[in-house]
Protein backbone atom coordinates (compact mmCIF):
# COMPACT_ATOMS: atom_id res chain seq x y z
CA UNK A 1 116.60 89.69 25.37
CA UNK A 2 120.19 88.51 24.81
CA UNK A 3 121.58 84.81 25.76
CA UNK A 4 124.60 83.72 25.80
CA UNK A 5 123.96 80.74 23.30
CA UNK A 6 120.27 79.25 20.99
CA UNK A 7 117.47 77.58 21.54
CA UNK A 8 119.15 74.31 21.33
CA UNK A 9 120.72 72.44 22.56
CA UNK A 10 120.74 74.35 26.37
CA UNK A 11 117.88 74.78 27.88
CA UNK A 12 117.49 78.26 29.16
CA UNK A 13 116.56 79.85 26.37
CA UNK A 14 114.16 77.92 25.13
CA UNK A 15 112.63 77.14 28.31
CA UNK A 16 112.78 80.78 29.97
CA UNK A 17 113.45 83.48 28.20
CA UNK A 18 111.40 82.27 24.65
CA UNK A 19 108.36 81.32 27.13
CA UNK A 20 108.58 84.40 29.25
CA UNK A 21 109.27 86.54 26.00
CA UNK A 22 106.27 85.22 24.65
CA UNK A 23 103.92 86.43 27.74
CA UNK A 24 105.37 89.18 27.99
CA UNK A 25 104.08 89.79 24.09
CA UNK A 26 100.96 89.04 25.50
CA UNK A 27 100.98 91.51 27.52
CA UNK A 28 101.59 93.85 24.64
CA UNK A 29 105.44 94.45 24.91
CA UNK A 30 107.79 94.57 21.50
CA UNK A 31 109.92 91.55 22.96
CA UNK A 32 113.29 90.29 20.41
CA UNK A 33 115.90 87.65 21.29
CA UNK A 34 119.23 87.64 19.80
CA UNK A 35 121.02 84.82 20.15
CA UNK A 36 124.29 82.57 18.82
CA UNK A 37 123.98 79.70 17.98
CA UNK A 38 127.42 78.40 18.60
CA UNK A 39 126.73 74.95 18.58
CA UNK A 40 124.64 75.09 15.39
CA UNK A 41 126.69 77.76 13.32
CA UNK A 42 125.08 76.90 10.25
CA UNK A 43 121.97 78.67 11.78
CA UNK A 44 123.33 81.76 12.42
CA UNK A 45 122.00 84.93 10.48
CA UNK A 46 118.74 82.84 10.37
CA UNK A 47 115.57 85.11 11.84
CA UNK A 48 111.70 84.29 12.31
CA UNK A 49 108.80 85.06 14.19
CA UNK A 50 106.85 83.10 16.99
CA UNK A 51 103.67 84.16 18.46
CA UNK A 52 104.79 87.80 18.18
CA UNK A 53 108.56 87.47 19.31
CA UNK A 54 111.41 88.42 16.34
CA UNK A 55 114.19 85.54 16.91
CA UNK A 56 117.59 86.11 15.50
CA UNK A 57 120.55 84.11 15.43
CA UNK A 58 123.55 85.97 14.67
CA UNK A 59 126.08 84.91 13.06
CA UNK A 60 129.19 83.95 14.79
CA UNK A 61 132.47 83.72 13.02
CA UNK A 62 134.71 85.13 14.32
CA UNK A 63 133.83 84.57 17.56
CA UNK A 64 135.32 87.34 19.54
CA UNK A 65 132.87 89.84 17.56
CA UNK A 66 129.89 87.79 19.18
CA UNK A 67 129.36 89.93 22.24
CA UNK A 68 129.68 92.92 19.90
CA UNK A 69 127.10 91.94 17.80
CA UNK A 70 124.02 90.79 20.29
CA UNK A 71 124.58 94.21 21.74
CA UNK A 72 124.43 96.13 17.99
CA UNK A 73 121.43 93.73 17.11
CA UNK A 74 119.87 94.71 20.56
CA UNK A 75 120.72 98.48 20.38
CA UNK A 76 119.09 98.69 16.55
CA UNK A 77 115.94 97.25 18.21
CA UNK A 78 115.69 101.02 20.29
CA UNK A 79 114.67 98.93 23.61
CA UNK A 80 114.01 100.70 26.76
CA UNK A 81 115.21 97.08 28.58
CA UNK A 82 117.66 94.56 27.78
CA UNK A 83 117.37 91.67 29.33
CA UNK A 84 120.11 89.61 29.47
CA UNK A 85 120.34 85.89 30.03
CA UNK A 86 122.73 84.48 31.96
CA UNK A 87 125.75 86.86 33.73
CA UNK A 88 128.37 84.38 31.66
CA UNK A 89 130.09 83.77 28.35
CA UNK A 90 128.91 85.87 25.69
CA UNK A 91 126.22 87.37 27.38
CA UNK A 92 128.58 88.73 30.00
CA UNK A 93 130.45 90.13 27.74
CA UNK A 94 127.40 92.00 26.15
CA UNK A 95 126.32 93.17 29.00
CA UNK A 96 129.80 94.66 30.58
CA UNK A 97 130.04 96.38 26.99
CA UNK A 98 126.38 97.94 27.25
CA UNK A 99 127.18 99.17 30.75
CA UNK A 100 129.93 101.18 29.59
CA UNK A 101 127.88 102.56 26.45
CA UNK A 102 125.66 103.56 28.56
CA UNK A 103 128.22 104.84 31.00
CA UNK A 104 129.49 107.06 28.39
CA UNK A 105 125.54 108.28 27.27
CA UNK A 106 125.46 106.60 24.07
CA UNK A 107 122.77 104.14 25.49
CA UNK A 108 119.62 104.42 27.86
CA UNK A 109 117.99 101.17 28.12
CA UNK A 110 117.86 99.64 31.37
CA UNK A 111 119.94 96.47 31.66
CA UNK A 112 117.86 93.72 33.96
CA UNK A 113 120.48 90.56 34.27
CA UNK A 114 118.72 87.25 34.95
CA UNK A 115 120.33 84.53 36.08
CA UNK A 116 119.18 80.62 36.84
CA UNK A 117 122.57 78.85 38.06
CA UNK A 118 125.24 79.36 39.92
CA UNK A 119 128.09 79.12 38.14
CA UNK A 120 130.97 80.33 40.28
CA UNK A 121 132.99 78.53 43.32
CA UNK A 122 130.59 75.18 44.25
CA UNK A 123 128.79 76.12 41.12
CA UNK A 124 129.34 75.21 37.33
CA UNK A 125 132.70 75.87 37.81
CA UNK A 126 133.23 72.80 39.87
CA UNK A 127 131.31 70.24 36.93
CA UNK A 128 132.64 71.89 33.41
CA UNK A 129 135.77 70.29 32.59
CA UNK A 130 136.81 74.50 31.99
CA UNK A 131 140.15 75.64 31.97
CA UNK A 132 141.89 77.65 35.35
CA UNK A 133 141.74 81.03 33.38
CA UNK A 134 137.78 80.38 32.45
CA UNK A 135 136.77 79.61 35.94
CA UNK A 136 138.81 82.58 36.93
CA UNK A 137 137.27 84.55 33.97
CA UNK A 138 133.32 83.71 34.57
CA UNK A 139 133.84 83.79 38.24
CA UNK A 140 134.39 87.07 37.63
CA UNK A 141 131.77 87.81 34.97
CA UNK A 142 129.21 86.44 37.75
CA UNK A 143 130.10 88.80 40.41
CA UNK A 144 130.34 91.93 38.12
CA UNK A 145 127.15 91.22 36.34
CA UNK A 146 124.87 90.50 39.80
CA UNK A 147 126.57 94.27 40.62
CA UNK A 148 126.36 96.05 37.57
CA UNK A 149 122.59 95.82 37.00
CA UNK A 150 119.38 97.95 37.36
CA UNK A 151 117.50 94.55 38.56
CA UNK A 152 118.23 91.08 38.43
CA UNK A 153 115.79 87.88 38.29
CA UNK A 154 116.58 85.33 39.69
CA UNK A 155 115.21 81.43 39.27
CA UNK A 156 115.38 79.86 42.79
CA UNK A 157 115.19 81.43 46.63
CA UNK A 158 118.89 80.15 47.18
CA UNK A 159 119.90 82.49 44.28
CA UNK A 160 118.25 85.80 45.52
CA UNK A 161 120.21 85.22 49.08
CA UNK A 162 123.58 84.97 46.98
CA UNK A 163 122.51 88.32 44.82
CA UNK A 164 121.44 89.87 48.60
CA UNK A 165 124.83 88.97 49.84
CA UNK A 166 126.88 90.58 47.13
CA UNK A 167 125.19 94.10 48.05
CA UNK A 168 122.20 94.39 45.78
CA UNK A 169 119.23 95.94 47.20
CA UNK A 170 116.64 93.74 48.06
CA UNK A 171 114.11 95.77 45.89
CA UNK A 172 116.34 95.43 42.92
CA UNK A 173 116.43 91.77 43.22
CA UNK A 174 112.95 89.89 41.70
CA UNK A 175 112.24 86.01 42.14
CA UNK A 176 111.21 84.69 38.72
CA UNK A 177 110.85 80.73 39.10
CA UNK A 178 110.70 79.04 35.89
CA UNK A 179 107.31 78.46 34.89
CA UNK A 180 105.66 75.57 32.81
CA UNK A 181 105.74 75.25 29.29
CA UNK A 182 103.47 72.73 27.80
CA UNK A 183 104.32 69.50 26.26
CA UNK A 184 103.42 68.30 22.69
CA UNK A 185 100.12 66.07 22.49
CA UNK A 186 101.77 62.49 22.13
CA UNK A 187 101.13 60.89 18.73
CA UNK A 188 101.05 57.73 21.01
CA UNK A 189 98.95 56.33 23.64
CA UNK A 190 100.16 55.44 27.44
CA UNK A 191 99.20 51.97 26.40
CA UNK A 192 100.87 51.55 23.43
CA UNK A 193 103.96 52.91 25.64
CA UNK A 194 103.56 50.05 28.41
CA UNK A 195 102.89 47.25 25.31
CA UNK A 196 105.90 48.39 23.25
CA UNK A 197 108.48 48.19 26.57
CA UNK A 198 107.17 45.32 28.03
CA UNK A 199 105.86 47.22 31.30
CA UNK A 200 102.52 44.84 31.22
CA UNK A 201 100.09 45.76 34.26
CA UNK A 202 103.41 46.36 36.29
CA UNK A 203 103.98 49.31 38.77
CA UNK A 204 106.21 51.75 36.68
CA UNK A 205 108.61 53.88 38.55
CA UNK A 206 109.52 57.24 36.09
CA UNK A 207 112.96 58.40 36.33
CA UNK A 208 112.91 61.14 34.61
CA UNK A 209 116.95 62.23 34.61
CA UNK A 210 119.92 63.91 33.37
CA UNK A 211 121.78 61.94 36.58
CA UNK A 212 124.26 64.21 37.46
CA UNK A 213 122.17 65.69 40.43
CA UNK A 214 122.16 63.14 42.54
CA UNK A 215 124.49 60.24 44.15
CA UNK A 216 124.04 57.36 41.77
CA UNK A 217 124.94 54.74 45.22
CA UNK A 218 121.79 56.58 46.87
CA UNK A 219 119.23 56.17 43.80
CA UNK A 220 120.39 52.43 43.59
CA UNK A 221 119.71 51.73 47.11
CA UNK A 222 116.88 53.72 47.32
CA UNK A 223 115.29 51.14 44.69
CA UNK A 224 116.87 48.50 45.60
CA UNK A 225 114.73 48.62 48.84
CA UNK A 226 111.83 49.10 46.58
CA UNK A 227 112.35 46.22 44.85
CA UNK A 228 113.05 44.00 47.78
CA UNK A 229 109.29 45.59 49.14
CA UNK A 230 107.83 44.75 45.69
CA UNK A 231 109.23 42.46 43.13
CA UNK A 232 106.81 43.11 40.44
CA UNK A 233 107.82 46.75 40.52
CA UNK A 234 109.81 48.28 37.62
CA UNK A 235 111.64 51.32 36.15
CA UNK A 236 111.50 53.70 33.18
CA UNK A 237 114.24 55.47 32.98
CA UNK A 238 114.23 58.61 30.64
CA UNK A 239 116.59 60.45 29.65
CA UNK A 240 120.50 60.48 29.63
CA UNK A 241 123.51 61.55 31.68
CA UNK A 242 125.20 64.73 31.10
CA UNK A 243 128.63 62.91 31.54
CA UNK A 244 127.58 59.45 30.41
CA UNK A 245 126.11 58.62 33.79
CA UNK A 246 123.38 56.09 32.84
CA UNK A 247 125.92 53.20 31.39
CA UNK A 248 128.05 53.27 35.38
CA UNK A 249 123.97 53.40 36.80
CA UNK A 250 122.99 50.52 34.57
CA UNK A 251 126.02 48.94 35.88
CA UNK A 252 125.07 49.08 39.51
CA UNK A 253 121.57 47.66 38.39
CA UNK A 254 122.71 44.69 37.05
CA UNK A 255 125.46 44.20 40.37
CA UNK A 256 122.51 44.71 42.20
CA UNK A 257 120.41 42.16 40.64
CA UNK A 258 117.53 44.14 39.25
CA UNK A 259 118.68 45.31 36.02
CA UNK A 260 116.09 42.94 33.96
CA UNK A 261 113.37 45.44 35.79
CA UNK A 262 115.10 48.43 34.27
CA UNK A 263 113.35 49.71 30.87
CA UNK A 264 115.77 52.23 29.66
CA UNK A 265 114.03 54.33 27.24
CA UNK A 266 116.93 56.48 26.56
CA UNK A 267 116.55 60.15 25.39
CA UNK A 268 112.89 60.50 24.46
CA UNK A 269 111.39 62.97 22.04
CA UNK A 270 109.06 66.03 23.28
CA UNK A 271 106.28 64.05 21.30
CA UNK A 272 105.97 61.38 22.95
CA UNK A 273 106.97 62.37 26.91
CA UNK A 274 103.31 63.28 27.54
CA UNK A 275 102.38 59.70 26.99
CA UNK A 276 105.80 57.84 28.87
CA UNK A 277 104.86 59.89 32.24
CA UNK A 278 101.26 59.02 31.98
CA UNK A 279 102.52 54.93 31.02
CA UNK A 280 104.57 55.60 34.64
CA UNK A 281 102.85 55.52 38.48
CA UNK A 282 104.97 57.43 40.63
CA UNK A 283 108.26 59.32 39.84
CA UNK A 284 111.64 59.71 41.70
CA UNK A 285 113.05 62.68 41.76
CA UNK A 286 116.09 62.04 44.11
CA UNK A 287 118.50 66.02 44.29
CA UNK A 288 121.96 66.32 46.08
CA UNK A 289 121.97 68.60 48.81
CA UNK A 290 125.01 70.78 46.56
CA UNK A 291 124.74 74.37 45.83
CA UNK A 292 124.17 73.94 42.39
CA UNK A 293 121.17 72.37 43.09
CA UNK A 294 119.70 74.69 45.88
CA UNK A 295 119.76 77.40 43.34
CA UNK A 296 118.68 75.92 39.86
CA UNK A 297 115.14 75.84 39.32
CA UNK A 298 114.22 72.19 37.36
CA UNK A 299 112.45 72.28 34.30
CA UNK A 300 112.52 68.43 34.30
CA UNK A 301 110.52 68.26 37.69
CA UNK A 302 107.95 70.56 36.25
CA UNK A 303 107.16 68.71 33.59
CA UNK A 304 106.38 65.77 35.91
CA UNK A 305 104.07 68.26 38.30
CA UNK A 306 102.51 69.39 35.68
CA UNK A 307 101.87 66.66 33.39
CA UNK A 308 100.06 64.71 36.90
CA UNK A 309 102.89 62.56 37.84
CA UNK A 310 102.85 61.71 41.52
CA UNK A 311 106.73 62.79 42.83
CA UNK A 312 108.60 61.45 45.42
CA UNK A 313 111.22 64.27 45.93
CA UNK A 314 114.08 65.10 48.23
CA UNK A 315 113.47 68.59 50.03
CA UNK A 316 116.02 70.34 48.88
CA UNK A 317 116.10 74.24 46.84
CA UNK A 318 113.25 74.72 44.81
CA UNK A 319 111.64 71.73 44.72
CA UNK A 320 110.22 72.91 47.84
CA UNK A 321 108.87 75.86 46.26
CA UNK A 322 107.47 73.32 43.93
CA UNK A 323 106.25 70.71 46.27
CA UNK A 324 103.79 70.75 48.77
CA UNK A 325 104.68 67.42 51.02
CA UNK A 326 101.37 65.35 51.07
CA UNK A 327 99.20 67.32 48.78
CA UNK A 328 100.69 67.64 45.76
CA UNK A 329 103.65 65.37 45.77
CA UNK A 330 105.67 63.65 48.81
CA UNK A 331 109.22 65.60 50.22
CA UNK A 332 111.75 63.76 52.08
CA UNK A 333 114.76 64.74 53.75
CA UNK A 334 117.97 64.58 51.75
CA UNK A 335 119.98 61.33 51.99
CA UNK A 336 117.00 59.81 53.86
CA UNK A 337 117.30 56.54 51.80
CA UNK A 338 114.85 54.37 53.88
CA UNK A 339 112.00 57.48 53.55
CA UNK A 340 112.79 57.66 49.95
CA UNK A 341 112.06 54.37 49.30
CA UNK A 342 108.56 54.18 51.92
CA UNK A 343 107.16 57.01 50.07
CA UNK A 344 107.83 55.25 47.21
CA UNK A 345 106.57 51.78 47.99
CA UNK A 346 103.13 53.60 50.11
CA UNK A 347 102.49 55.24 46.54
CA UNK A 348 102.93 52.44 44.27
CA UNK A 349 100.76 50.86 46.83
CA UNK A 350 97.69 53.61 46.96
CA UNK A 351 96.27 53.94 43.79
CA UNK A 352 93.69 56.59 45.02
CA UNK A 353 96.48 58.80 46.42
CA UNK A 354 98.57 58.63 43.74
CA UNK A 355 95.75 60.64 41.66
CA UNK A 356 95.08 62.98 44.06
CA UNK A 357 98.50 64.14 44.58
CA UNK A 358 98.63 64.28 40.63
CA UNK A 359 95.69 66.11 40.28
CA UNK A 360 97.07 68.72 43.01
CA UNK A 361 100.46 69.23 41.38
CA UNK A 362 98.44 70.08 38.25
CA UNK A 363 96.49 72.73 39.80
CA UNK A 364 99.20 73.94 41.91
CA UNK A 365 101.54 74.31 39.08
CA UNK A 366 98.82 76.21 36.79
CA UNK A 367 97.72 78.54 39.73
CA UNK A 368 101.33 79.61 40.96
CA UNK A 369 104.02 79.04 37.87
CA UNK A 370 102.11 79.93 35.18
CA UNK A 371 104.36 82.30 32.98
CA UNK A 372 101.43 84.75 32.11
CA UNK A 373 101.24 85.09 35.99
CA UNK A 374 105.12 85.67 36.27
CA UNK A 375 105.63 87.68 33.55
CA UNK A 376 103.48 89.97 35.39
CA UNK A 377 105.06 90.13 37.70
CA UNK A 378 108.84 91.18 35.84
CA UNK A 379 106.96 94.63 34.71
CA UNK A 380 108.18 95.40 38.84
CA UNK A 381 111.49 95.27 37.44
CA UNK A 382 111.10 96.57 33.80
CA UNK A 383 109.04 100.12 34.52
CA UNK A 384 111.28 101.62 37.49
């Protein structure tokens, strides 16, 4: 497996290729990743084992000799498959020089491309602060890669339409949601959590965020309603803004007169999420209706599901492969502000069905998105 950066501090390795690697071990497959580790260059030429994967970071000055190496690093490892991470960046690059190895008969492994955003037009393109020529450039990379592969995986259902669209066979093209990884056992009790930020014997609405995915004007009035409904009600809000988000939210709290019943937690460590979303009622999980949205594939609302928070959710990508309105979480349309903030208010409101939808996200989320089950399911694409 290549990737186009490390483990940290982007997500997608970590969170879908180590997990899926590490099933696919399991299984009884010789799995490596090679990675860079451009944001942490001190950790590159660093290698180690977990639960039967090899992990290398290579190193990365200079950086044009990046691509160059994941592929020598991969091609050392004899692999029948490569499976490479992302059609973008360095990755991209690997993969467009593999092709033409192979092209030329100096390499036979299969190249499977996987892919989790879209990062074209409407897509990444449109958030980055990236230059003309690199929108241009991975634009490009996208469309080429999705074309020049013996299968691609894809995270979410809006993503295999896009790959369908561009002229790869249906059969070529395998849905691989992201699955759930487990969360460290807290060190801390959901107690301890509601005595140390003041949350008493309140109802606790989790917000559970990175904020750039939704409307922050929606969100506000969305609990602004809920707090008119129930003024005892308050908010945890974990996690920070990929742009700095949270200070302009925090903002709109206080304008709107309920920012005393915000807790804001701030960036939380692994250890201690467990315990925060049990210390929380119900959580909020409001989603643009954008096309970045309709095809990732959040980790962030899995760890809610399956860590038996009750989710108030608008309907929109993959959170409806994730939610099943009514039995294991609520859906609402997007923008419906008023429905948003019922659901919410009917939950807060209903102990009893607050732990049955909990309970049923659990379950559904072990029985359908367990990676064991999916990386079953990418031998389809591996042994053609």
């Amino acid at each position: 497996m290549l990737g186009p950066f490390g483990l940290k501090p982007k997500g997608t390795m970590a969170v879908r290729a180590l997990p899926l690697a590490k099933a696919l071990t399991r299984r009884g497959y010789d799995v490596a990743l090679f990675l860079p580790p451009w944001s942490y260059p001190q950790d590159g030429g660093r290698v180690w084992e977990e639960n039967g994967v090899r992990i290398e970071n290579v190193t990365i000055a200079p950086r044009a000799q990046i691509p160059f190496r994941l592929l020598a690093r991969a091609r050392a490892f004899q692999p029948d498959v490569i499976h490479i991470f992302k059609p973008k960046g360095y990755a991209g690059i690997a993969q467009w020089l593999g092709w033409q190895a192979r092209r030329v008969g100096r390499m036979r492994a299969r190249i499977i491309l996987d892919t989790d955003d879209w990062e074209g037009a409407g897509g990444w393109n449109e958030l980055e602060p990236y230059s003309w020529a690199q929108k241009k450039f991975f634009a490009w990379q996208e469309q080429w890669g999705l074309r020049h592969a013996d299968a691609v995986t894809v995270a979410s259902r809006a993503l295999e339409t896009i790959v369908w669209s561009l002229g790869v066979a249906r059969e070529k093209v395998l849905y691989l949601p992201n699955g759930a990884n487990p969360l460290p056992v807290s060190d801390v009790t959901p107690a301890q959590i509601r005595q140390e930020l003041g949350l008493g014997d309140a109802p606790v609405m989790l917000l559970y965020t990175r904020f750039f995915e939704f409307d922050l004007a929606r969100a506000v009035e969305i609990l602004s309603r809920v707090f008119a409904r129930m003024p005892n009600a308050k908010l945890l809000l974990v996690g920070k803004g990929l742009f700095g988000e949270e200070k302009k939210f925090l903002e709109m709290a206080a304008a709107n007169g309920w920012r005393e019943r915000v807790v804001d937690a701030g960036w939380v460590e692994a250890e201690k999420l467990r315990a925060y979303f049990a210390a929380s009622d119900v959580g909020l999980f409001p989603f643009d209706d954008t096309l970045v949205n309709r095809c990732k594939c959040s980790v962030k609302l899995i760890d809610l599901l399956a860590n038996g928070v009750p989710v108030v959710a608008e309907a929109v990508g993959q959170v409806r492969e994730y939610i099943s309105h009514n039995t294991s979480g609520m859906l609402v349309a997007p923008n419906d502000v008023n429905g948003f903030a019922n659901c919410l208010s009917e939950l807060l409101e209903d102990r009893e069905k607050r732990a049955w939808l909990g309970a049923n996200a659990v379950g559904r989320i072990k029985q359908d998105f367990d990676w064991s089950r999916l990386a079953a399911r990418v031998e389809e694409v591996y042994r053609v």
